[in-house]
Protein backbone atom coordinates (compact mmCIF):
# COMPACT_ATOMS: atom_id res chain seq x y z
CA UNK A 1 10.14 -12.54 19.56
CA UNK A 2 8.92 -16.31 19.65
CA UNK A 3 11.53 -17.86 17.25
CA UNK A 4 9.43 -20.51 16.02
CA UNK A 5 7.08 -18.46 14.25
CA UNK A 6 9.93 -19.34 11.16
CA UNK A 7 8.43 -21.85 9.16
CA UNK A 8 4.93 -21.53 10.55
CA UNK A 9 1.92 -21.04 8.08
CA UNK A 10 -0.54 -18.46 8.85
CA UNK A 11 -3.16 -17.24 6.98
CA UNK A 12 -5.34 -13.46 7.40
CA UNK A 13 -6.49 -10.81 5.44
CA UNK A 14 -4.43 -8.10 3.62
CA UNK A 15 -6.12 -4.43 4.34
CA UNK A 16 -3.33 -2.94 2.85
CA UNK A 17 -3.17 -4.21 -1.09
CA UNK A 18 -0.70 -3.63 -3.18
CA UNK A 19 -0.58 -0.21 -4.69
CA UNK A 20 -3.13 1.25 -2.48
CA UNK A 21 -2.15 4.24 -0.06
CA UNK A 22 -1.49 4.28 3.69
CA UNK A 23 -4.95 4.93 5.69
CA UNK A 24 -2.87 7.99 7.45
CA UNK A 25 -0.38 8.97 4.78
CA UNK A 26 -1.83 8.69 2.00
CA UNK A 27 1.30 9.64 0.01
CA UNK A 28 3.12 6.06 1.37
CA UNK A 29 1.77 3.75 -1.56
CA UNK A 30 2.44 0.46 -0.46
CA UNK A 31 4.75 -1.85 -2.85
CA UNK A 32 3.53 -4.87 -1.48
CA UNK A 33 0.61 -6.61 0.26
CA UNK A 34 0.58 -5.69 3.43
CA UNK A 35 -2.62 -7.42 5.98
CA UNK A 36 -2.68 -9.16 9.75
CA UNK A 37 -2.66 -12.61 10.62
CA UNK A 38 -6.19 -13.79 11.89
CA UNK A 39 -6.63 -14.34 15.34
CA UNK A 40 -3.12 -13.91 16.19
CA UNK A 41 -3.39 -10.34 18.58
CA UNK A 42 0.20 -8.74 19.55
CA UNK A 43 1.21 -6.35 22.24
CA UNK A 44 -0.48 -3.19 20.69
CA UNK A 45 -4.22 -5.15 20.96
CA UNK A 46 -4.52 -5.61 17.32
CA UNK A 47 -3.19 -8.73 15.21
CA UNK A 48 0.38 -9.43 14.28
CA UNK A 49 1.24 -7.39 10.76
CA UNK A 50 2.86 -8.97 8.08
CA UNK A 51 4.16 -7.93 4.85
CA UNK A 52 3.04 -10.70 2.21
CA UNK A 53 5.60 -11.95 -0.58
CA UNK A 54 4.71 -13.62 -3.71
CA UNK A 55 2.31 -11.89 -5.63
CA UNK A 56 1.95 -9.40 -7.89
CA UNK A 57 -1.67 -8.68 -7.19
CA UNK A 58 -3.68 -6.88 -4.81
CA UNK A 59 -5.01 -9.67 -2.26
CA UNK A 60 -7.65 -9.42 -0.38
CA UNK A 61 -6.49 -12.59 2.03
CA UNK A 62 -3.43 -14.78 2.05
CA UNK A 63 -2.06 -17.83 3.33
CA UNK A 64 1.69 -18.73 3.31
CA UNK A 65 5.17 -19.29 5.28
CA UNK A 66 6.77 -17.25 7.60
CA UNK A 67 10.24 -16.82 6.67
CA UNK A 68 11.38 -13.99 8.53
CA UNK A 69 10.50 -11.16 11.64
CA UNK A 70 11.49 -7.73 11.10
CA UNK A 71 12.10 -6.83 14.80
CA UNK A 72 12.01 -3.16 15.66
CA UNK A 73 13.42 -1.52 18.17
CA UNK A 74 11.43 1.40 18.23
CA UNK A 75 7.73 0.13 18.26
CA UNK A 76 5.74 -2.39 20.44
CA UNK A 77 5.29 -5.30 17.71
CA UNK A 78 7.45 -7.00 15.22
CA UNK A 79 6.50 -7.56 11.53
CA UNK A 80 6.15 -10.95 9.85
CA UNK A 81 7.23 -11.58 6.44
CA UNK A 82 5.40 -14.24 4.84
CA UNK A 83 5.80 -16.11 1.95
CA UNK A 84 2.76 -17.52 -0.17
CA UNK A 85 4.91 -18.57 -3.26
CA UNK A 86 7.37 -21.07 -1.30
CA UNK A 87 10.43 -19.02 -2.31
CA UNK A 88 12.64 -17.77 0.45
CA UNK A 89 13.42 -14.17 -0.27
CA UNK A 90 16.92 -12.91 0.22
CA UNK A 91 17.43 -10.72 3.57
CA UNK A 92 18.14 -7.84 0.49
CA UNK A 93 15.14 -8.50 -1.42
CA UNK A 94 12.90 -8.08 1.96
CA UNK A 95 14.74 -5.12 3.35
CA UNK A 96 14.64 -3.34 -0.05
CA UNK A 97 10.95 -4.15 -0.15
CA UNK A 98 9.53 -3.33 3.40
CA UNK A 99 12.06 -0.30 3.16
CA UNK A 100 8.83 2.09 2.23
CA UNK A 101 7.32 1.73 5.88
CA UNK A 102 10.16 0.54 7.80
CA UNK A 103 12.63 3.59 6.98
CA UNK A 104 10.98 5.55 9.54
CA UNK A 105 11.75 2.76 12.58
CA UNK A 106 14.69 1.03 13.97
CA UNK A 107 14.92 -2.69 13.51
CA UNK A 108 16.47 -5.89 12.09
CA UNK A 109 15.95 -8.90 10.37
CA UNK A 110 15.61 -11.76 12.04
CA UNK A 111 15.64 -15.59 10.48
């Protein structure tokens, strides 16, 4: 994981809004916006993931601070939590809301 991602804005587009279903499950409704980071391609040829905090609205792009990397142990890329509201979410608040997609891999937090 490159550490000093932390504190980096990024900006991308969110294919996952909130409250829309999972492309291959569609019973895993997704709590949050979920999109990619523009530009920014990862291990598994696609851009890096990120789960996007502070909204309550489906988005269709985002821009905002990274405050945290869920690093998992069990899949070839790491997710990036982002932050478009400025506040930095509590490691419970993140885990409780990534917990939907992330319950079926190994990982941790990372700051």
């Amino acid at each position: 994981m490159d550490k000093n991602i932390i504190g980096r804005i990024v900006k991308g587009t969110i294919d996952r809004p909130l409250g829309s279903s999972h492309p291959d499950y569609p019973e895993l409704i997704y709590p949050i916006n979920y999109g990619y980071v523009d530009g920014v391609f990862v291990a598994d040829g696609e851009e890096q993931d990120v789960y996007v905090f502070g909204s309550d609205k489906p988005l269709r792009e985002f821009s905002g601070r990274v405050i945290a990397v869920y690093h998992r142990f069990n899949d070839n890329e790491d997710k990036w939590i982002v932050s478009m509201d400025g506040r930095d979410y509590s490691d419970e608040e993140i885990l409780q809301t990534i917990h939907f997609q992330e319950l079926y891999f190994q990982g941790e937090l990372l700051r």
